[in-house]
Protein backbone atom coordinates (compact mmCIF):
# COMPACT_ATOMS: atom_id res chain seq x y z
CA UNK A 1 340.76 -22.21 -29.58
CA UNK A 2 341.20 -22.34 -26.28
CA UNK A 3 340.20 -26.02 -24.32
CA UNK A 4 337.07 -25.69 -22.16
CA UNK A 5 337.90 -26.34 -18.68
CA UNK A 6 336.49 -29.37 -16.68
CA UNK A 7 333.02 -28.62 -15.12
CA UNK A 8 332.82 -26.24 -11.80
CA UNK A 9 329.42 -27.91 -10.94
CA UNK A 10 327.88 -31.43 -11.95
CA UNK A 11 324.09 -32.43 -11.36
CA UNK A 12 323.86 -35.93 -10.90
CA UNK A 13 319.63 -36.89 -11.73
CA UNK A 14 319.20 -40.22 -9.65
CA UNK A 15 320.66 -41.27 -6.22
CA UNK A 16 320.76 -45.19 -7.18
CA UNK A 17 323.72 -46.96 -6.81
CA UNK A 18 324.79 -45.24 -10.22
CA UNK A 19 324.42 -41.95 -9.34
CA UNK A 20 325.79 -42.29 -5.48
CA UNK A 21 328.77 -43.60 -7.63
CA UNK A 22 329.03 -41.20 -9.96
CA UNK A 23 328.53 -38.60 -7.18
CA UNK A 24 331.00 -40.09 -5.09
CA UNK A 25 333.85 -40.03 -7.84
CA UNK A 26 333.40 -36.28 -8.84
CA UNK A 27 333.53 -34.85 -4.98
CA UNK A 28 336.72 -37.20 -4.61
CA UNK A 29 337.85 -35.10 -7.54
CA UNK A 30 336.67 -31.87 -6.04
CA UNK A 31 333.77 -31.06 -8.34
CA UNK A 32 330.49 -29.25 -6.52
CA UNK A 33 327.94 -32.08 -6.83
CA UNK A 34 324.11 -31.39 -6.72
CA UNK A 35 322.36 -34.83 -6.44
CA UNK A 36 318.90 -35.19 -6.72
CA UNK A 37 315.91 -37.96 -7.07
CA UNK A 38 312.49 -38.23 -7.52
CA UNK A 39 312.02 -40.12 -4.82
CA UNK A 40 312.14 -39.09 -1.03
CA UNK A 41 314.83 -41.76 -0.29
CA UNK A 42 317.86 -42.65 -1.81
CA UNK A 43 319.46 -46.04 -3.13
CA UNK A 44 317.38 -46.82 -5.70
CA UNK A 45 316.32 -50.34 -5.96
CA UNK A 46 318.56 -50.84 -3.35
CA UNK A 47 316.96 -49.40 -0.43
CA UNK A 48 315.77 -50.83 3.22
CA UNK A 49 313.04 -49.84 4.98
CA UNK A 50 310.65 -50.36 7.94
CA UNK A 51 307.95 -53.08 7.87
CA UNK A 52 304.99 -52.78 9.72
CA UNK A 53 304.01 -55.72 8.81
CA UNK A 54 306.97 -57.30 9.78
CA UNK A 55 307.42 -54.86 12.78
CA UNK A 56 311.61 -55.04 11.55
CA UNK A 57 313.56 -53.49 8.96
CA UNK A 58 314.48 -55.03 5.74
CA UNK A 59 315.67 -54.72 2.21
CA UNK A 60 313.56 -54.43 -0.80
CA UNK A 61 315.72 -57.13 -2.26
CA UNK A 62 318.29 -59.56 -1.49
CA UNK A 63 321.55 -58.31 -3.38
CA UNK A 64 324.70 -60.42 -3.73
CA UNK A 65 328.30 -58.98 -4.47
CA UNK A 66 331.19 -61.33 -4.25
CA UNK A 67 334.66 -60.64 -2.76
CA UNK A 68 336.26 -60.05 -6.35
CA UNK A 69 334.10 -57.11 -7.25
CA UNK A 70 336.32 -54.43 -7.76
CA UNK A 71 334.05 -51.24 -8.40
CA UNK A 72 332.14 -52.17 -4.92
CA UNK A 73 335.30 -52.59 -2.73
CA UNK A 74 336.19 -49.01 -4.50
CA UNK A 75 332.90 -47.68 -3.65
CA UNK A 76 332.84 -48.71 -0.15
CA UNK A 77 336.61 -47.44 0.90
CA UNK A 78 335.62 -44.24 -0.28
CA UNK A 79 332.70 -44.31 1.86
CA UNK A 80 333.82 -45.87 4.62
CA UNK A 81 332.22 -48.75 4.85
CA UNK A 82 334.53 -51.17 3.84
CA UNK A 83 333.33 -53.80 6.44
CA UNK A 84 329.78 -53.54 5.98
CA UNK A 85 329.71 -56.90 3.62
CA UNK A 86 329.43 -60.31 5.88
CA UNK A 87 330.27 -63.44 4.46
CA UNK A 88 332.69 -66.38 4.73
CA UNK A 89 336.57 -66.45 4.30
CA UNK A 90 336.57 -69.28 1.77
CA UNK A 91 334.17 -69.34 -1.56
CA UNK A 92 331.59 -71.97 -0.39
CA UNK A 93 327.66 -72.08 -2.21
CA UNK A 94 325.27 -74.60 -0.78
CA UNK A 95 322.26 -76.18 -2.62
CA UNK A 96 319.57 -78.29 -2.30
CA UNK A 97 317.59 -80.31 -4.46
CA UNK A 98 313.74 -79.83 -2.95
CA UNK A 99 312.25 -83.15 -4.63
CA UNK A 100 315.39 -85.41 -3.98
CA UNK A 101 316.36 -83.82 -1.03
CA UNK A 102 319.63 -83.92 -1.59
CA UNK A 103 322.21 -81.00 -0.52
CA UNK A 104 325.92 -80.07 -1.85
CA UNK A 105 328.25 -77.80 -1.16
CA UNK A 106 330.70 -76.13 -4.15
CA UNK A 107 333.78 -75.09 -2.62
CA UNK A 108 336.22 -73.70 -5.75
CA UNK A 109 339.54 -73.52 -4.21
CA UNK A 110 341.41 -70.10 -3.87
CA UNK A 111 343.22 -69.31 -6.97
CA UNK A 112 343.14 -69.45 -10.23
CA UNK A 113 343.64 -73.27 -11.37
CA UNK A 114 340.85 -74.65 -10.82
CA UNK A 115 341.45 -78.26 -8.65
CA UNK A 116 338.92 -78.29 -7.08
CA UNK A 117 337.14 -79.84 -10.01
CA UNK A 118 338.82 -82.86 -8.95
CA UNK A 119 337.50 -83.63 -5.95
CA UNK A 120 334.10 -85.28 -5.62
CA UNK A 121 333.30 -83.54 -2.61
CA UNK A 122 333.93 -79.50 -4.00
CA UNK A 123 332.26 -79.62 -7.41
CA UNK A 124 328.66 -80.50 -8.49
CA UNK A 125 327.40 -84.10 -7.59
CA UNK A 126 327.14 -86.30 -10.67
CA UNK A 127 329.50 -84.57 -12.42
CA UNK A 128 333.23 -85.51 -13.62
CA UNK A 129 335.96 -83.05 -14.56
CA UNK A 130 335.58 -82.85 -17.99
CA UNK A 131 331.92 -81.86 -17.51
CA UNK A 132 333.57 -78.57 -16.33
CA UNK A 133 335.12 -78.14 -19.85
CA UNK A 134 331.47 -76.60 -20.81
CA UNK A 135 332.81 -73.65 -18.74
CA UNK A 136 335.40 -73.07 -21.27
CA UNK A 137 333.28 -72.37 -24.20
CA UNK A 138 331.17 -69.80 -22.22
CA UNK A 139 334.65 -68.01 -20.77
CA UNK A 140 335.31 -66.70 -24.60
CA UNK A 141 333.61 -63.94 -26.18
CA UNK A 142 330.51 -64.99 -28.12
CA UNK A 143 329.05 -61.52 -29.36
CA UNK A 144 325.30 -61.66 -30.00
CA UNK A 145 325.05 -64.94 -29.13
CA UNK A 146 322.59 -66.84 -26.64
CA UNK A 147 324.08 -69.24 -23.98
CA UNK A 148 322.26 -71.76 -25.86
CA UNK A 149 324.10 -71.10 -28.87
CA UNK A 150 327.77 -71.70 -27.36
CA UNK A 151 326.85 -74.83 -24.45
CA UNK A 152 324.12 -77.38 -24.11
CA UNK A 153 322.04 -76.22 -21.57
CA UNK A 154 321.33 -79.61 -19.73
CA UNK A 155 322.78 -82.00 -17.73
CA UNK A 156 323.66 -82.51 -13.76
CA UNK A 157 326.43 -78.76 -13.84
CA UNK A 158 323.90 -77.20 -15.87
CA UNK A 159 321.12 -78.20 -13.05
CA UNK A 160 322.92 -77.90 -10.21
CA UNK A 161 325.13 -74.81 -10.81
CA UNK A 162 325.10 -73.09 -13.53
CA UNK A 163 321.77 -72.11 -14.18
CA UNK A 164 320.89 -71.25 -10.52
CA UNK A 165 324.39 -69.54 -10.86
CA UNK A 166 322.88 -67.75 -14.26
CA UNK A 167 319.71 -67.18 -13.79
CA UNK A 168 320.42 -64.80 -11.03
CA UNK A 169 323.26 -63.14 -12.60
CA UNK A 170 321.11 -62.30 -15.56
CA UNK A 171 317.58 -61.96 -14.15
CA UNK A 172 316.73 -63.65 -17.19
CA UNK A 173 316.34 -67.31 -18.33
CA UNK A 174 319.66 -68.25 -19.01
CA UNK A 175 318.81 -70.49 -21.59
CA UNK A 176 318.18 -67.25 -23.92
CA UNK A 177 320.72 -64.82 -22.27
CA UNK A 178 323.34 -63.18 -23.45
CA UNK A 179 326.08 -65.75 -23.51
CA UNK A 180 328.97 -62.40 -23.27
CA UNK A 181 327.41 -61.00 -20.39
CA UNK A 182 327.42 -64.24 -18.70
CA UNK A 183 330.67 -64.74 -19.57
CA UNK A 184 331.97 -61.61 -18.52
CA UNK A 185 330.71 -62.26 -14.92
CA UNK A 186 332.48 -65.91 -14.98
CA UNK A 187 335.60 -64.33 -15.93
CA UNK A 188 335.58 -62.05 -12.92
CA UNK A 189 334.50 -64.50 -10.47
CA UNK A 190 334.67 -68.72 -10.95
CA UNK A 191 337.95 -67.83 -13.43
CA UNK A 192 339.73 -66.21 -10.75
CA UNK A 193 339.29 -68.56 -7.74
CA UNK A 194 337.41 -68.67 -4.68
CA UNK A 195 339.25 -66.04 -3.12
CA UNK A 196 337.35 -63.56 -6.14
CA UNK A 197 333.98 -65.47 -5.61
CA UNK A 198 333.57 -65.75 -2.12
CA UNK A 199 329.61 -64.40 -1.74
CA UNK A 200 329.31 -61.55 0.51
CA UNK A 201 325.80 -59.52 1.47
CA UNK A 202 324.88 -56.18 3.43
CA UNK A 203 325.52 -55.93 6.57
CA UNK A 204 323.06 -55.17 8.51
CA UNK A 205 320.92 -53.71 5.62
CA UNK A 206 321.85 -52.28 2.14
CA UNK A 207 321.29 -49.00 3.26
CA UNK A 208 323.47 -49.49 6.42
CA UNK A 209 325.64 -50.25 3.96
CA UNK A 210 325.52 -48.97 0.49
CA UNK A 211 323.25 -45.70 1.28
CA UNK A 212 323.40 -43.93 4.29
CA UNK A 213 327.31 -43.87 4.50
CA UNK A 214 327.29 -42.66 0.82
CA UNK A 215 325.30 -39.70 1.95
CA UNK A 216 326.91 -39.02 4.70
CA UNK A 217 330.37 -38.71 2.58
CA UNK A 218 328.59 -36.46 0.39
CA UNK A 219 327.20 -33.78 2.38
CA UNK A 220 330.01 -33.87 4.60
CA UNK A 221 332.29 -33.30 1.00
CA UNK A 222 329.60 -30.26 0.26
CA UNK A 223 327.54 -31.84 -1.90
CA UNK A 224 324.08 -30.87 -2.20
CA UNK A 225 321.02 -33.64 -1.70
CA UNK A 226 317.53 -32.90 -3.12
CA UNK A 227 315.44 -36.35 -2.37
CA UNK A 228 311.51 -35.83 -3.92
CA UNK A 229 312.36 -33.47 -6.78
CA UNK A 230 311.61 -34.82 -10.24
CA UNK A 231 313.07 -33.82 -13.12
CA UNK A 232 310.31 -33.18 -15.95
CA UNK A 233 312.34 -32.28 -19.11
CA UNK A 234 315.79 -31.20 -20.10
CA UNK A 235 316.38 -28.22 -22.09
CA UNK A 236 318.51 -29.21 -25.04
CA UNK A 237 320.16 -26.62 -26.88
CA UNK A 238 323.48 -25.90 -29.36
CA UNK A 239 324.67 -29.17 -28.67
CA UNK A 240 324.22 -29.31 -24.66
CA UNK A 241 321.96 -29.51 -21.70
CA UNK A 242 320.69 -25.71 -20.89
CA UNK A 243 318.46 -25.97 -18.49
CA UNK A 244 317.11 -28.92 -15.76
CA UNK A 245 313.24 -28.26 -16.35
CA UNK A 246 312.12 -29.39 -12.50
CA UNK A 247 308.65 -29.92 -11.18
CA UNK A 248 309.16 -26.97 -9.05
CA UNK A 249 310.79 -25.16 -11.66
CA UNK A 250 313.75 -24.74 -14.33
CA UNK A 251 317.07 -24.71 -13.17
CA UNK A 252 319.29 -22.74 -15.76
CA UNK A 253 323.03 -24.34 -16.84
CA UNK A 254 326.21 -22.36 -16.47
CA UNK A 255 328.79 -22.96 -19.68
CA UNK A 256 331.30 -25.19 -16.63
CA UNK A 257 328.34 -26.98 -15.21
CA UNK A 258 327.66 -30.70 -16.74
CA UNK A 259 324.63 -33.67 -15.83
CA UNK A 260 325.00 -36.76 -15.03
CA UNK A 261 321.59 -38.54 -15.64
CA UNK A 262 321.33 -42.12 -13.88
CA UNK A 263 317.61 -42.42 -13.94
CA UNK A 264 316.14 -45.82 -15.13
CA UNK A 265 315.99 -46.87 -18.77
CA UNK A 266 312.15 -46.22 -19.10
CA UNK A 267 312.59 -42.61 -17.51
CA UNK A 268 316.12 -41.55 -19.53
CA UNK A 269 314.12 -42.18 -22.93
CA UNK A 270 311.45 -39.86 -21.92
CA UNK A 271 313.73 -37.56 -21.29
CA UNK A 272 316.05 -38.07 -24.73
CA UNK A 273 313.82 -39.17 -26.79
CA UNK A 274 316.33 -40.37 -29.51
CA UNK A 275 317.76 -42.37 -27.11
CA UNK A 276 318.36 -46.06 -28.00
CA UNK A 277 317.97 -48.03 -24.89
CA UNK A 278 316.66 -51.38 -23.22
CA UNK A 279 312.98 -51.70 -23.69
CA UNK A 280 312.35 -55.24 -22.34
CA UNK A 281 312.78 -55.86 -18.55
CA UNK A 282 311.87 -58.68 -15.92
CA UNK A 283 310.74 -59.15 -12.59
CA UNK A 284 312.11 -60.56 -9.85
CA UNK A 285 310.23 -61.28 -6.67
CA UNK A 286 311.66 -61.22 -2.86
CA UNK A 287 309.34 -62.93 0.68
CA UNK A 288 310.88 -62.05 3.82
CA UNK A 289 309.06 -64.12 6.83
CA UNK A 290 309.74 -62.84 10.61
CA UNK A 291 311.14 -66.06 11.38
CA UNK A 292 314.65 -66.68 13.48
CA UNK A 293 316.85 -69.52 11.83
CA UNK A 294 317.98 -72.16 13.85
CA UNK A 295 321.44 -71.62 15.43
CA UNK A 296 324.02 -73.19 12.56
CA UNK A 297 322.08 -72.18 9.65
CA UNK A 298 323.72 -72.04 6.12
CA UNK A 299 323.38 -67.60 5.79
CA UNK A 300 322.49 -68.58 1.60
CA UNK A 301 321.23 -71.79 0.30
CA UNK A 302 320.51 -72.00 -3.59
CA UNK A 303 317.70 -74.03 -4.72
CA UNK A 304 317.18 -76.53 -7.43
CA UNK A 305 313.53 -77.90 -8.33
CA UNK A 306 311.55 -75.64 -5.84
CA UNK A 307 309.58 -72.22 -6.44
CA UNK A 308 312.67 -70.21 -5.19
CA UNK A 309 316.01 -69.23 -6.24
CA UNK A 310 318.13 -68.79 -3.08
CA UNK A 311 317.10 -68.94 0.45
CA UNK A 312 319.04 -66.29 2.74
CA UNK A 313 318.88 -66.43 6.50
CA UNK A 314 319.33 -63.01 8.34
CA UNK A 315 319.23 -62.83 12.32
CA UNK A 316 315.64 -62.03 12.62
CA UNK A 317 314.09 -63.35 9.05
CA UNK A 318 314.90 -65.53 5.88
CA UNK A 319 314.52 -64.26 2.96
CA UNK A 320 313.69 -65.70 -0.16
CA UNK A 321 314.70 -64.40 -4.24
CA UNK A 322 313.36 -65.48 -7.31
CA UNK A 323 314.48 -63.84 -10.36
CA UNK A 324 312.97 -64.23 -13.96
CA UNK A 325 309.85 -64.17 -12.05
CA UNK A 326 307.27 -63.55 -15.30
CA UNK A 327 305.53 -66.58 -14.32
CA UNK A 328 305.08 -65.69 -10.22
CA UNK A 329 303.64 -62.63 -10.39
CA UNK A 330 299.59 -63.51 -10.45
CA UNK A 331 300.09 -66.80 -7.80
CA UNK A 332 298.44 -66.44 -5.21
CA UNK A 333 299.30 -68.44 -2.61
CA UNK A 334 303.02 -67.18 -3.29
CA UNK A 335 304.00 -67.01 0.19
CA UNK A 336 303.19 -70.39 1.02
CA UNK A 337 305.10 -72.05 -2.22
CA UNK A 338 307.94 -70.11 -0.95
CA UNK A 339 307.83 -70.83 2.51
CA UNK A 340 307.69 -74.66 1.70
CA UNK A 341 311.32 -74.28 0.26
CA UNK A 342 312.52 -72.28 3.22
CA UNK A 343 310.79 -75.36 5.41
CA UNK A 344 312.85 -77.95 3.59
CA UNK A 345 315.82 -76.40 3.27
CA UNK A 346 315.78 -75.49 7.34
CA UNK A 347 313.50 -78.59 8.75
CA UNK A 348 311.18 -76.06 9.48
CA UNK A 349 306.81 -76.33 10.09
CA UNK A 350 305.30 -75.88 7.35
CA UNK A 351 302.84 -73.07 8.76
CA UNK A 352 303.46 -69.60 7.09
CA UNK A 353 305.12 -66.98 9.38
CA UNK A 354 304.34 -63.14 9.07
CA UNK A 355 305.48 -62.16 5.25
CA UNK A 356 306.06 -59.57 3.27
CA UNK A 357 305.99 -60.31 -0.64
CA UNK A 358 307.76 -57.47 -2.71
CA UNK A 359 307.67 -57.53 -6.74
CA UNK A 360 310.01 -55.27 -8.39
CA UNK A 361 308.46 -55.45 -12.05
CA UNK A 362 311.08 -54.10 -14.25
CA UNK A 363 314.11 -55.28 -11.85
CA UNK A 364 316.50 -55.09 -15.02
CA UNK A 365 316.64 -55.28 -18.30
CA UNK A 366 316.36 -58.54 -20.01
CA UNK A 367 320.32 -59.60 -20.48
CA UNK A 368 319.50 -61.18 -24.03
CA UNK A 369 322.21 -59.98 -27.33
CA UNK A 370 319.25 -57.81 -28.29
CA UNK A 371 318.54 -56.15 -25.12
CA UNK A 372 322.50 -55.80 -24.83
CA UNK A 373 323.20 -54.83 -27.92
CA UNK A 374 320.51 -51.32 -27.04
CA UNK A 375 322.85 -50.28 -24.24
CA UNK A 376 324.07 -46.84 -24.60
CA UNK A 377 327.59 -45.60 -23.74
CA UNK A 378 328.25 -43.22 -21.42
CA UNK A 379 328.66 -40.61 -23.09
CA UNK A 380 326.05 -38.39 -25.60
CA UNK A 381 325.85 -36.49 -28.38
CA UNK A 382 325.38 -33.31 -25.53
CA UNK A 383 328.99 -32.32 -24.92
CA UNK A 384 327.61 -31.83 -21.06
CA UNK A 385 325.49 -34.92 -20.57
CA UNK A 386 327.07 -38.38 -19.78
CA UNK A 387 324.93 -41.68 -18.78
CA UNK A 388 325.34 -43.53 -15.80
CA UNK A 389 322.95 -47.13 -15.02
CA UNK A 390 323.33 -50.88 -14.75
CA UNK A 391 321.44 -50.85 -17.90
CA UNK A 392 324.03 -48.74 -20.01
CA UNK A 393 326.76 -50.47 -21.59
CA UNK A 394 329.41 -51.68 -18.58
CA UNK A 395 330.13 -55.06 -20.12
CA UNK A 396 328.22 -56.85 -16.80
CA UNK A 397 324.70 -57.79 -16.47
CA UNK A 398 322.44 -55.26 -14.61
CA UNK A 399 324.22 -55.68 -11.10
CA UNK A 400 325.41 -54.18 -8.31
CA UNK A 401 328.83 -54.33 -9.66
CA UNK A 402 327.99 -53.10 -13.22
CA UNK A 403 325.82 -50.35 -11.57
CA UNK A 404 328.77 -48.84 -9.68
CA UNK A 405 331.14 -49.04 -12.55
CA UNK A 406 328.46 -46.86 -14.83
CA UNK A 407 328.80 -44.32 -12.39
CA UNK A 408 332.60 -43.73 -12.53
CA UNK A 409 333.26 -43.76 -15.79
CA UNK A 410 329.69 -41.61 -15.96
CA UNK A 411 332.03 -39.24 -13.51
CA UNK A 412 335.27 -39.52 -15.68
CA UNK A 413 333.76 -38.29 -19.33
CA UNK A 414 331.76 -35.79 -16.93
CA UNK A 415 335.13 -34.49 -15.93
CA UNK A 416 336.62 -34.61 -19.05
CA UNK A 417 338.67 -31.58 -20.30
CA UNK A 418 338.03 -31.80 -23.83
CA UNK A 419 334.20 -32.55 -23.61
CA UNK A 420 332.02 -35.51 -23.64
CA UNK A 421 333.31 -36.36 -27.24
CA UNK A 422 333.84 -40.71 -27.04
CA UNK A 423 336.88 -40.60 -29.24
CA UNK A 424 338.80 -38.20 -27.47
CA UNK A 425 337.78 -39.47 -23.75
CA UNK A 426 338.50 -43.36 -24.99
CA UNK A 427 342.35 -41.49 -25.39
């Protein structure tokens, strides 16, 4: 029997990060690439926009990569936009403890042995070195196992690192995460040294960044963009996708043509029903306030004991992130709680500036073994329909990172000679 060639034409459903990746990878490998998303903008989650309000633009969300992140660096070469991420030339992460007052600094050195647990004035205050042994038991595998299960969650480097660390990695409380998927991320970053942890954000915007560029690549690679078309159904049929079933109407499949569909969780079950996927998902909440920093400003301050996670300072505004934020969503003097840890963190008044409050209710999925163990592969039982989202199975929490790395190997079983069959694309 002769071996069905690799596709002539790929639809990629969803221009997230996911899809923009998985886009990206298949017109590198000179595959026609029709992208389209519901929505009239691109980026996802990960989108900026103008505030009237606010009378500047800014990003939905504040979204950290770190220097180690090897699917983002990829992304960004190809794109061109390799120096679009600001941030400083040694790891550094300060923190403040709102009712104490009291501020540190954690400043892992650059490689790989980790000394700088040995000086009082890099690692966590109240802490000794073999505190840092906890760290040990959460760098091995632990499948299906809660954090809680494998280290005691107390204790000044629980406190004061890892669970601000944690809880934003897994947008979940990291007493009941997913002790793997927290481990996987501490393998990749604190494991390798400060030269793969150093913090780095958008610059200016995550669009500036991570979007527009992306775009640009694509059309000028021939790719087709359709922004505000929705994808209703998919025609399913002999063991493949047949036809995209549009709100303006079907879209028939050649034999060479394959889909990649990087749509949220919530919207990829409605469209494959059998699907088994996350069904559980939290919220995290961002405040920007039109507000200049003082000159000197730390750009990201973590938080211990206060209403917010991390405090970022832009040019023109600050920025605030909580994640797990379940218990913030009905408060309703949110922007002044908030604003009282920017305050104390920057010796700021305590009068509220201009704000915008944004609540992204199902941020991610909730990175517990349960949730985790629901993520889907990339590839299907449709011989032309691979998976791409933070939310399939990448190994990493729902992140930027994990996001971009669903999307190439999304584009490599797409591209796949022999079909979308797992066994023969794993060899």
């Amino acid at each position: 029997m002769r071996e069905p060639a690799r596709p002539s034409r790929v639809h990629v459903i969803g221009a997230g990060l996911a899809g923009l990746s998985a886009a990206i990878a298949l017109v590198e490998a000179g595959v026609h690439v029709v992208l389209t998303d519901a929505a009239k903008h691109a980026g996802g989650r990960c989108r900026s926009y103008h505030d009237p309000q606010l009378g500047m633009v800014i990003d939905n969300g504040n979204h950290l990569v770190l220097s180690g992140n090897p699917a983002v660096s990829r992304y960004l070469y190809a794109i061109g936009a390799a120096d679009r991420l600001a941030g400083p030339d040694r790891a550094a992460f300060d923190f403040m403890d709102i009712p104490s007052g009291a501020r540190w600094t954690i400043r892992p050195n650059d490689g790989p042995l980790p000394w700088w647990i040995l000086s009082p004035g890099r690692r966590v205050p109240g802490t000794g070195p073999a505190d840092y042994l906890a760290l040990a038991a959460l760098l091995r595998r632990h499948p299906g196992k809660r954090i809680d299960e494998v280290m005691a969650c107390r204790g000044p480097l629980w406190d004061r690192l890892l669970r601000p660390l944690l809880v934003s990695v897994l947008n979940t409380p990291p007493e009941e995460g997913s002790a793997d998927l927290a481990g996987a991320v501490l393998r990749e970053s604190l494991a390798k040294g400060g030269l793969a942890s150093r913090p780095r954000i958008a610059s200016p915007t995550l669009d500036a960044a991570f979007v527009e560029p992306a775009l640009a690549h694509l059309r000028a690679a021939g790719a087709e963009i359709q922004l505000g078309r929705r994808l209703r159904t998919l025609g399913l049929e002999e063991g493949r996708v047949s036809v995209l079933g549009f709100a303006d109407g079907p879209v028939p499949l050649g034999e060479a043509d394959a889909v990649v569909l990087a749509v949220p969780p919530w919207a990829a079950v409605e469209l494959l029903p059998d699907l088994v996927a996350p069904d559980e998902f939290r919220p995290i909440v961002n405040a920007h306030f039109a507000a200049e920093p003082p000159p000197g400003a730390s750009p990201l301050v973590g938080i211990v004991g206060g209403t917010a996670d991390w405090v970022f300072a832009f040019p023109d505004r600050f920025s605030v992130t909580v994640s797990a934020a379940d218990h913030l969503l009905e408060v309703e003097d949110l922007p002044a709680q908030l604003w009282a840890d920017v305050a104390a963190v920057h010796n700021l008044p305590v009068a509220v500036p201009p704000n915008r409050i944004v609540k992204e209710r199902r941020a991610t999925f909730a990175a517990t073994p349960d949730q985790n163990a629901r993520r889907p592969p990339a590839w299907t039982s449709w011989r032309n329909l691979a998976l791409a989202g933070d939310w399939t199975d990448t190994g990493l929490p729902a992140t930027i990172e994990g996001a971009l790395r669903s999307g190439e190997v999304a584009a490599a079983v797409a591209l796949s000679p022999k079909g979308l069959n797992p066994e023969i694309v794993a060899a």
